[in-house]
C-alpha atoms as a PDB file:
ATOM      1  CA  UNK A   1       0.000   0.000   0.000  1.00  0.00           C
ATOM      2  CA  UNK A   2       1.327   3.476   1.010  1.00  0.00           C
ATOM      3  CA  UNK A   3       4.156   4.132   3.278  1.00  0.00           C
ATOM      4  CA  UNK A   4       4.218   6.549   6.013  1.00  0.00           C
ATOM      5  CA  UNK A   5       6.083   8.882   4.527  1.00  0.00           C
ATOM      6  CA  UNK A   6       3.925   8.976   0.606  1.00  0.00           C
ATOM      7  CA  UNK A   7       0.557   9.648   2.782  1.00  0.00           C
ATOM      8  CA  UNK A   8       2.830  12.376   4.975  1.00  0.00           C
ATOM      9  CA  UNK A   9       3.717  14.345   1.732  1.00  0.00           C
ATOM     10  CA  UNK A  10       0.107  13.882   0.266  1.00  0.00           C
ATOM     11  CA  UNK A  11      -1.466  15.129   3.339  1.00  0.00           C
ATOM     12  CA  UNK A  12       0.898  18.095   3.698  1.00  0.00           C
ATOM     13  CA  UNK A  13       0.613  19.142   0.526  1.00  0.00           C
ATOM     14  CA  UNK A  14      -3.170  18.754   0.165  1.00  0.00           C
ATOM     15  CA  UNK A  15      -3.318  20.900   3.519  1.00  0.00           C
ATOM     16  CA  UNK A  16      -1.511  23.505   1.196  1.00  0.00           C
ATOM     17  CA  UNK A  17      -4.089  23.222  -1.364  1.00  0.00           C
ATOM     18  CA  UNK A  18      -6.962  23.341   1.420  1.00  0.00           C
ATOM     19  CA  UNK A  19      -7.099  27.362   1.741  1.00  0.00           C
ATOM     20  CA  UNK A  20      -7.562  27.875  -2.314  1.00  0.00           C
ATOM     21  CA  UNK A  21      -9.757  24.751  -2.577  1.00  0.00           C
ATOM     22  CA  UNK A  22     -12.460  26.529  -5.034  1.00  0.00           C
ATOM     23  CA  UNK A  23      -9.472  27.918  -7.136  1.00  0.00           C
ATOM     24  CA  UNK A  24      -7.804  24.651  -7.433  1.00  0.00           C
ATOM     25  CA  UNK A  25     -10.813  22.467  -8.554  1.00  0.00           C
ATOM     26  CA  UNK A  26     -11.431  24.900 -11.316  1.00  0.00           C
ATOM     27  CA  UNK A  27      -7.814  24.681 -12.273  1.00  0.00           C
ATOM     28  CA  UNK A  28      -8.037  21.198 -12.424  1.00  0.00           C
ATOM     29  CA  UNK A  29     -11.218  20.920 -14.614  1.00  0.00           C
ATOM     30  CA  UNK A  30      -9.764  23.591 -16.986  1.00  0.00           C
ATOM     31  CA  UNK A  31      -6.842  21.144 -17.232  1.00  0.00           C
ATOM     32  CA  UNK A  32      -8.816  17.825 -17.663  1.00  0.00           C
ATOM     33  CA  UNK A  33     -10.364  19.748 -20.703  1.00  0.00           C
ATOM     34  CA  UNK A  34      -7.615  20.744 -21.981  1.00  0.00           C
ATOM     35  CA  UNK A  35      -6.393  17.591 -22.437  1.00  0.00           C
ATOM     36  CA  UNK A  36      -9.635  15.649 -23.267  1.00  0.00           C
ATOM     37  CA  UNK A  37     -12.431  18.292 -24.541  1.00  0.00           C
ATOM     38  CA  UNK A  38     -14.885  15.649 -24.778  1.00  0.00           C
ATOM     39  CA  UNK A  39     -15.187  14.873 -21.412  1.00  0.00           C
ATOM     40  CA  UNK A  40     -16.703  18.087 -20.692  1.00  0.00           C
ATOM     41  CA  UNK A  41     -20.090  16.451 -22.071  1.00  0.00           C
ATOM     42  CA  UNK A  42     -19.867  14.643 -18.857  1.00  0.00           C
ATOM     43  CA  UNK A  43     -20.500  17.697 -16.629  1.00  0.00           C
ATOM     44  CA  UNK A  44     -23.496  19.992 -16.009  1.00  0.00           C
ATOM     45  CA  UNK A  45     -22.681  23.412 -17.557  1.00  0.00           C
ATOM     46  CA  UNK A  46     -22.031  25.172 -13.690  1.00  0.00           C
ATOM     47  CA  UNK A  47     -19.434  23.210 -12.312  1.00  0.00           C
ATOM     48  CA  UNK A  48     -19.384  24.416  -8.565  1.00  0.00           C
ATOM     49  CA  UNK A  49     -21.296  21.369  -7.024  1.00  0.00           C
ATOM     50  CA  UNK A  50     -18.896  19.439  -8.875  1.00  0.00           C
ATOM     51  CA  UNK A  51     -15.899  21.303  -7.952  1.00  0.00           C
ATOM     52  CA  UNK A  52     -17.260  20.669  -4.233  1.00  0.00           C
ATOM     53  CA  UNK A  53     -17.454  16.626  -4.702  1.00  0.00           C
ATOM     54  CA  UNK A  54     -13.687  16.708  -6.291  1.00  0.00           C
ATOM     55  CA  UNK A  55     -12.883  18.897  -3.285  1.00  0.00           C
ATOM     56  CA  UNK A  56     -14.986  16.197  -0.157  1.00  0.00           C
ATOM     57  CA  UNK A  57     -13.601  13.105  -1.935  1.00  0.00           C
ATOM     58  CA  UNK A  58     -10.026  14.424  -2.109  1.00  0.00           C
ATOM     59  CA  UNK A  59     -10.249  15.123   0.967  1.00  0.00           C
ATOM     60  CA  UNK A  60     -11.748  12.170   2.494  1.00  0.00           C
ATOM     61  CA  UNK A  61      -9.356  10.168   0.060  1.00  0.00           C
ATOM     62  CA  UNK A  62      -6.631  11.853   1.672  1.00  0.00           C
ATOM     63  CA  UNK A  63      -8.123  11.485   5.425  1.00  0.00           C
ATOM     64  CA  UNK A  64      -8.374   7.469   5.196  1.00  0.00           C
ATOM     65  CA  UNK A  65      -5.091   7.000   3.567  1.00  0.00           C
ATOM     66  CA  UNK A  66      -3.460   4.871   6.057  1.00  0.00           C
ATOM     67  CA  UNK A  67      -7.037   3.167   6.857  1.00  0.00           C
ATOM     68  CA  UNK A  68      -7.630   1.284   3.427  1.00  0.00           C
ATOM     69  CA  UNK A  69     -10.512  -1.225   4.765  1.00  0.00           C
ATOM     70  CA  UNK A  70     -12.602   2.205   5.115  1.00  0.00           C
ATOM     71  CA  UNK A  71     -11.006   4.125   2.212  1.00  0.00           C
ATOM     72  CA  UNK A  72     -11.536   1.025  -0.716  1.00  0.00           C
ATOM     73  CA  UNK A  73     -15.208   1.097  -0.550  1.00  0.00           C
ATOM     74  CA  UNK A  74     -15.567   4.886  -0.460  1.00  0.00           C
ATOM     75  CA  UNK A  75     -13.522   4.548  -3.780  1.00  0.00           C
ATOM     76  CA  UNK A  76     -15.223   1.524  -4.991  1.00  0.00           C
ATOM     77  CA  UNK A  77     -18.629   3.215  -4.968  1.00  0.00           C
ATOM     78  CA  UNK A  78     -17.635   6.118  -6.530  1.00  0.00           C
ATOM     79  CA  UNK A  79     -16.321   3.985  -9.258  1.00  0.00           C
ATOM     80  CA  UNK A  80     -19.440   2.677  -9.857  1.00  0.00           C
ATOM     81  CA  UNK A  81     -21.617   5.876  -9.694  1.00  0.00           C
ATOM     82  CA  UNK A  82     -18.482   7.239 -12.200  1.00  0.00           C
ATOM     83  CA  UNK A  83     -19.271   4.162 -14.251  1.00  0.00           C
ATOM     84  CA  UNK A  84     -23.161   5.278 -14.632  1.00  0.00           C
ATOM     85  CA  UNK A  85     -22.479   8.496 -15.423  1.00  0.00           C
ATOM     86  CA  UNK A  86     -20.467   7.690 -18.221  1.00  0.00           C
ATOM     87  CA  UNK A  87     -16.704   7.329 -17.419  1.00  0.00           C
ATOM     88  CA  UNK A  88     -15.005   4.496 -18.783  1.00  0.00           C
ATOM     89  CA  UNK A  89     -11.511   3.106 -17.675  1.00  0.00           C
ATOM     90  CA  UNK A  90      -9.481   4.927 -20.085  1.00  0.00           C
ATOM     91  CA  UNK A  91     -10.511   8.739 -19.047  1.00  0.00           C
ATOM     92  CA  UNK A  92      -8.977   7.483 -15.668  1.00  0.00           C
ATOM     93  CA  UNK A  93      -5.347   8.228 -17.401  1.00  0.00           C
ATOM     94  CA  UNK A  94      -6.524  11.570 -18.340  1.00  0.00           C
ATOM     95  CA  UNK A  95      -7.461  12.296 -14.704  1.00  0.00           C
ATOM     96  CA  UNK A  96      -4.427  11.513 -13.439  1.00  0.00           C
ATOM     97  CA  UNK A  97      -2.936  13.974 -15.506  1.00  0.00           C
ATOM     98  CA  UNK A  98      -4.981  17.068 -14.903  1.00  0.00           C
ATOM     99  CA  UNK A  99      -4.487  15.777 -10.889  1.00  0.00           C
ATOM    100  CA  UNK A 100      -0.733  16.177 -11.620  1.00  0.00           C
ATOM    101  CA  UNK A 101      -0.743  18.798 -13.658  1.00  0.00           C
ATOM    102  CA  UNK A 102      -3.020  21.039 -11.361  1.00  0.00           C
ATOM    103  CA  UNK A 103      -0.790  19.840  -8.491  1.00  0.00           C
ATOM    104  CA  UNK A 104       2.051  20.958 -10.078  1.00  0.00           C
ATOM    105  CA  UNK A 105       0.927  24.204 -10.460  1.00  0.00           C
ATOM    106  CA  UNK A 106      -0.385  24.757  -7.764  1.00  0.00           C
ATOM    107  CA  UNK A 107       2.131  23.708  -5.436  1.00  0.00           C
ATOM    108  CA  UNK A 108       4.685  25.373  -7.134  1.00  0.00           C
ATOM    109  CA  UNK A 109       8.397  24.009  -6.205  1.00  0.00           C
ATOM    110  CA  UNK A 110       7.284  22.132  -2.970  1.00  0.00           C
ATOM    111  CA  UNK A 111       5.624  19.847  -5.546  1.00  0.00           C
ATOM    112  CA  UNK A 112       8.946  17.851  -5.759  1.00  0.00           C
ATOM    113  CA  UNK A 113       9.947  15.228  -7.239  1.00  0.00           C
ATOM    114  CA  UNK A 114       8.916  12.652  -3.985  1.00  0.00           C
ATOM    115  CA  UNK A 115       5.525  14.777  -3.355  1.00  0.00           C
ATOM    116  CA  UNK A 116       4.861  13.887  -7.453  1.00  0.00           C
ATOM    117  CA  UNK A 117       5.746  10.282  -6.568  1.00  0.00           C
ATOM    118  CA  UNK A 118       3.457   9.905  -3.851  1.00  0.00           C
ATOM    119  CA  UNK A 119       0.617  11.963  -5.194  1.00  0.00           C
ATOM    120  CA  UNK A 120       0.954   9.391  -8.724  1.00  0.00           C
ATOM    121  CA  UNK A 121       1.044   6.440  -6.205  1.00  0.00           C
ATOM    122  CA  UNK A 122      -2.182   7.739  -4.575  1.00  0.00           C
ATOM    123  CA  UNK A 123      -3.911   8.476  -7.853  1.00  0.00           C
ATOM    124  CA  UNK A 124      -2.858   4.815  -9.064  1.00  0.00           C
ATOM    125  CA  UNK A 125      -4.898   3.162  -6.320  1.00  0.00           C
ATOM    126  CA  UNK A 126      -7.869   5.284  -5.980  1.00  0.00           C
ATOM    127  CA  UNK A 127      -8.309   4.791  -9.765  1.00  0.00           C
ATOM    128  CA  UNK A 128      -7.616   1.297  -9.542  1.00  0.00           C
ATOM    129  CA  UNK A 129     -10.005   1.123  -7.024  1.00  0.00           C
ATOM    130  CA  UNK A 130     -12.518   3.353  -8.655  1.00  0.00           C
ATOM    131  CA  UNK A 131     -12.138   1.157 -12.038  1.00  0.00           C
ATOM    132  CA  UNK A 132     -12.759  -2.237  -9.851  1.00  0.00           C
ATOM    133  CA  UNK A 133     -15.867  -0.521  -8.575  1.00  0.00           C
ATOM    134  CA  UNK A 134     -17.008   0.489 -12.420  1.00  0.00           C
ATOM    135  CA  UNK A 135     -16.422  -2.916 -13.446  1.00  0.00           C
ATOM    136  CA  UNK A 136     -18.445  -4.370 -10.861  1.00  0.00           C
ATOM    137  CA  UNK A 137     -21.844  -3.121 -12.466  1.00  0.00           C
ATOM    138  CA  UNK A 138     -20.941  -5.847 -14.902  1.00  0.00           C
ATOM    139  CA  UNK A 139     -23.070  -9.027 -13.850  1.00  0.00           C
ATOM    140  CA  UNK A 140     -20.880 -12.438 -13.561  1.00  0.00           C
ATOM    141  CA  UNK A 141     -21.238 -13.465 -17.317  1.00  0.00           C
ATOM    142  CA  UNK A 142     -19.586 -10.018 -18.574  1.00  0.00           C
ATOM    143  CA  UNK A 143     -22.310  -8.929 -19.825  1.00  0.00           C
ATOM    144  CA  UNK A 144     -22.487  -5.300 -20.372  1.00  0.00           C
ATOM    145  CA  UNK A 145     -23.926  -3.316 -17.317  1.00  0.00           C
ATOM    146  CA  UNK A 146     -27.942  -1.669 -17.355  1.00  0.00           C
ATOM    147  CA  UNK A 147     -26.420   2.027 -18.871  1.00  0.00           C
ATOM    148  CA  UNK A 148     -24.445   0.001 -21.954  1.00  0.00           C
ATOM    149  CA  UNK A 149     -27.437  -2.835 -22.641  1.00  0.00           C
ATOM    150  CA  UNK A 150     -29.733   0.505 -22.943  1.00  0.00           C
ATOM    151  CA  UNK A 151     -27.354   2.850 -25.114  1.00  0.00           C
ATOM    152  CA  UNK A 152     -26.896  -0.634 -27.181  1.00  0.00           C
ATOM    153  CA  UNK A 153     -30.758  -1.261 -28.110  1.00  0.00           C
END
């Protein structure tokens, strides 16, 4: 999982981040559509209430770090709401990036190169999680979940 010292540099830098919360999470959709316009689709056209969920599960991410038996199914069920909504797997990678990107900015040089490390280590198993969670709205045959069988015919 995550050592003590990954979920130390997460938390301390998130605690950074904390005071321009609002400012960040509009950074960091401006840099998700930068780098994958169609995604924006996704979203309702006023993003504050969604600015305010990346903001509570950050930051509830970031609280249960070193308590994964309460964190996973936070993530999990995200996943699957994510899954409904209409992400698929490979806009995970694209998240990832605007997180990083956004942190980087953001941060400014005390985003180094271990706080970049730990924050990509973190990202890696919440969207790990969060894909296992999508996947699970698939029943045991592989079938295609309610949302795809619908959008197929």
């Amino acid at each position: 999982m995550l050592t003590d010292r990954q979920i130390t540099l997460v938390r301390e830098s998130f605690e950074c981040i904390m005071p321009r919360a609002g400012e960040f999470a509009g950074n960091f959709y401006d840099a998700l559509f930068g780098l994958q316009p169609a995604l924006r689709l996704l979203f309702p056209n006023d993003l504050a209430a969604q600015e305010k969920k990346l903001i509570d599960m950050l930051e509830t991410a970031v609280a249960l770090l070193n308590e994964p038996e309460r964190l996973m199914p936070v993530l999990e069920e995200s996943g699957r709401r994510h899954a409904l909504y209409g992400v698929r797997e490979r806009n995970y990678a694209r998240v990832g990036e605007a997180l990083l990107q956004t942190l980087r900015a953001t941060l400014g040089a005390a985003f180094d190169a271990e706080t970049a490390a730990a924050w990509t280590h973190v990202y890696g198993l919440m969207s790990e999680t969060m894909i296992r969670g999508g996947r699970s709205l698939q029943n045991p045959s592989g079938a295609a979940g309610i949302e795809e069988r619908e959008v197929k015919g």
